[in-house]
Protein backbone atom coordinates (compact mmCIF):
# COMPACT_ATOMS: atom_id res chain seq x y z
CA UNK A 1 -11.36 -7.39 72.93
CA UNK A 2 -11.54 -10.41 75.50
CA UNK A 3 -8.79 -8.68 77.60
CA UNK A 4 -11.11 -8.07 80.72
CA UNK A 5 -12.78 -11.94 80.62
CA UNK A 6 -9.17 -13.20 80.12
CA UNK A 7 -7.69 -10.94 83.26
CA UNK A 8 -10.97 -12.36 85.66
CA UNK A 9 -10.44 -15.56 84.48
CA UNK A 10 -6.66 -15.59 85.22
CA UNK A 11 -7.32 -13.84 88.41
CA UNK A 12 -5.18 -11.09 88.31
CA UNK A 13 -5.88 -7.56 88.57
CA UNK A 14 -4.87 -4.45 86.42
CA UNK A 15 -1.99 -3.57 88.11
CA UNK A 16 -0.38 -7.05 88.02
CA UNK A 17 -0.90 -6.89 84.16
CA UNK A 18 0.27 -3.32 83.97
CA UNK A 19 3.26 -4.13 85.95
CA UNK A 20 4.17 -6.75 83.32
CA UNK A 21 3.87 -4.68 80.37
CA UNK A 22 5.72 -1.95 82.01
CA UNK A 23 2.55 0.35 81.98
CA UNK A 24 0.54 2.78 84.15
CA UNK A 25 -2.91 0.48 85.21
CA UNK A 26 -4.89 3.05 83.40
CA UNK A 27 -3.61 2.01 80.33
CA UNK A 28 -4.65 -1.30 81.38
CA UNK A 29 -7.79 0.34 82.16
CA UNK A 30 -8.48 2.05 78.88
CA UNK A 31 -7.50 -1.30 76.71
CA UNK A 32 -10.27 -3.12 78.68
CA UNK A 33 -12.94 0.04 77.89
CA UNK A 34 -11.98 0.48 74.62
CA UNK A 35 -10.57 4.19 74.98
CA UNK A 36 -7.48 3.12 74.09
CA UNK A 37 -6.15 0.05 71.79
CA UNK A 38 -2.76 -1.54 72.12
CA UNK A 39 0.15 -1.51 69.69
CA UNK A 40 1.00 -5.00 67.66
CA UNK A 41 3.43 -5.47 70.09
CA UNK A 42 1.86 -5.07 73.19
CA UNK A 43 -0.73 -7.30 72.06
CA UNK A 44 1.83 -10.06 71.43
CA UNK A 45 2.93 -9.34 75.10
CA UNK A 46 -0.75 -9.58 76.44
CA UNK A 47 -1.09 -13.07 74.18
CA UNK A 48 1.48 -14.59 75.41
CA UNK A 49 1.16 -13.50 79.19
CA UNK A 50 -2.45 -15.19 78.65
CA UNK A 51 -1.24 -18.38 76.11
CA UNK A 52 -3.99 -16.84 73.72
CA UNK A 53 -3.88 -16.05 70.51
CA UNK A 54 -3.87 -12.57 69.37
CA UNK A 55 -7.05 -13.45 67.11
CA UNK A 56 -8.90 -14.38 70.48
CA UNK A 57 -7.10 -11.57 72.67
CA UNK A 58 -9.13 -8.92 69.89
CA UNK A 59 -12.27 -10.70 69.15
CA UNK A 60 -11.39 -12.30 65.85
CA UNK A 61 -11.73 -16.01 66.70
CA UNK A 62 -14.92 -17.58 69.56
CA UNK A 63 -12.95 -19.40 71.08
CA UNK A 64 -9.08 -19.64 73.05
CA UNK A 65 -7.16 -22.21 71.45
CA UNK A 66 -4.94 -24.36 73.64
CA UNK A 67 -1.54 -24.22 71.73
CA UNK A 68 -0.08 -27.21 72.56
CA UNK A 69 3.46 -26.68 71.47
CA UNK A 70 4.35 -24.57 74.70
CA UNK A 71 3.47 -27.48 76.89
CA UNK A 72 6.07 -30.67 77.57
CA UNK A 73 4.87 -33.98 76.48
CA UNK A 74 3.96 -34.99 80.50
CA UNK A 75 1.70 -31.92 80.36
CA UNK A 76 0.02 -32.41 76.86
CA UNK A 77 -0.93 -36.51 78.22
CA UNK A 78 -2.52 -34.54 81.73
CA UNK A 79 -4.40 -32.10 79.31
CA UNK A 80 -5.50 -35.30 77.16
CA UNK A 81 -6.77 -37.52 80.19
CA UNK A 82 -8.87 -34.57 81.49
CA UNK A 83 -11.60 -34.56 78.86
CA UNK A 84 -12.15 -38.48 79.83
CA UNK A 85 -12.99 -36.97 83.69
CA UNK A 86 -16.46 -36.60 85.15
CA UNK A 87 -17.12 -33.00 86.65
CA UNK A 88 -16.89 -34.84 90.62
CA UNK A 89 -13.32 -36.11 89.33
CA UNK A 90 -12.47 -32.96 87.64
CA UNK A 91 -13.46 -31.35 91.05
CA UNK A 92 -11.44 -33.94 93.05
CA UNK A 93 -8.33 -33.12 90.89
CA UNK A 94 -8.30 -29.33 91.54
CA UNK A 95 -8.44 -30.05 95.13
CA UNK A 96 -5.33 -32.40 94.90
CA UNK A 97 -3.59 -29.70 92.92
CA UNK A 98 -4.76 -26.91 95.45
CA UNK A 99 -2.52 -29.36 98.45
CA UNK A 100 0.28 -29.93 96.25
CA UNK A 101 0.52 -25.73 95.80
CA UNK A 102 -0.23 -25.45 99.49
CA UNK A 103 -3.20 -22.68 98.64
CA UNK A 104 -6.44 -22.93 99.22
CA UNK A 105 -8.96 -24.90 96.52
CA UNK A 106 -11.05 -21.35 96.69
CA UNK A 107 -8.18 -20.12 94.86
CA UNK A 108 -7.89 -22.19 92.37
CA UNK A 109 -11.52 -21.80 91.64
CA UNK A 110 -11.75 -18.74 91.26
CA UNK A 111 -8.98 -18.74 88.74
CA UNK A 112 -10.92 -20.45 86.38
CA UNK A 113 -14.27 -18.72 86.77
CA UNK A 114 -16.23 -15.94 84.85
């Protein structure tokens, strides 16, 4: 299950998760271990909270599929103009988006890493 590597790389911690499922963080806990496994319908919860499939949330498919339909067209032209970006431009953008959320570009980093 990628639940742990999505969690990190949404930076959030057990409790916040558990808190939106309406759990106890050890069941958060156990899911990531494997102790415990979640119900079809918590795992449509966890998807969705993540924009993942449920195929990716349990291992079934490499990699997490962007599903596009959630998005409105402005986003879906931002996502398409990003792959065109060098990684000092890509850089540059996170720390325009970092001012225009007033937090830190740390933050934002570490959102996406792991």
């Amino acid at each position: 299950m990628n639940l742990l590597n999505l969690r990190k790389n949404k930076g959030i911690s057990q409790q916040t998760l558990a808190d939106y499922l309406n759990v106890n963080q050890t069941v958060i806990s156990h899911f990531e271990t494997g102790r415990n496994e979640p119900d079809l319908k918590t795992l449509i919860k966890i998807a969705n909270f993540f924009d993942c499939s449920v195929d990716y949330l349990i291992g079934h498919q490499a990699k997490n599929v962007l599903y596009l339909d959630s998005y409105t067209p402005t986003k879906i032209k931002i996502i398409e103009e990003l792959k065109d970006l060098t990684d000092d431009e890509s850089y540059q953008l996170l720390g325009y988006i970092a001012r225009m959320k007033d937090i830190p570009l740390s933050e934002v980093l570490l959102r996406k890493k792991d």
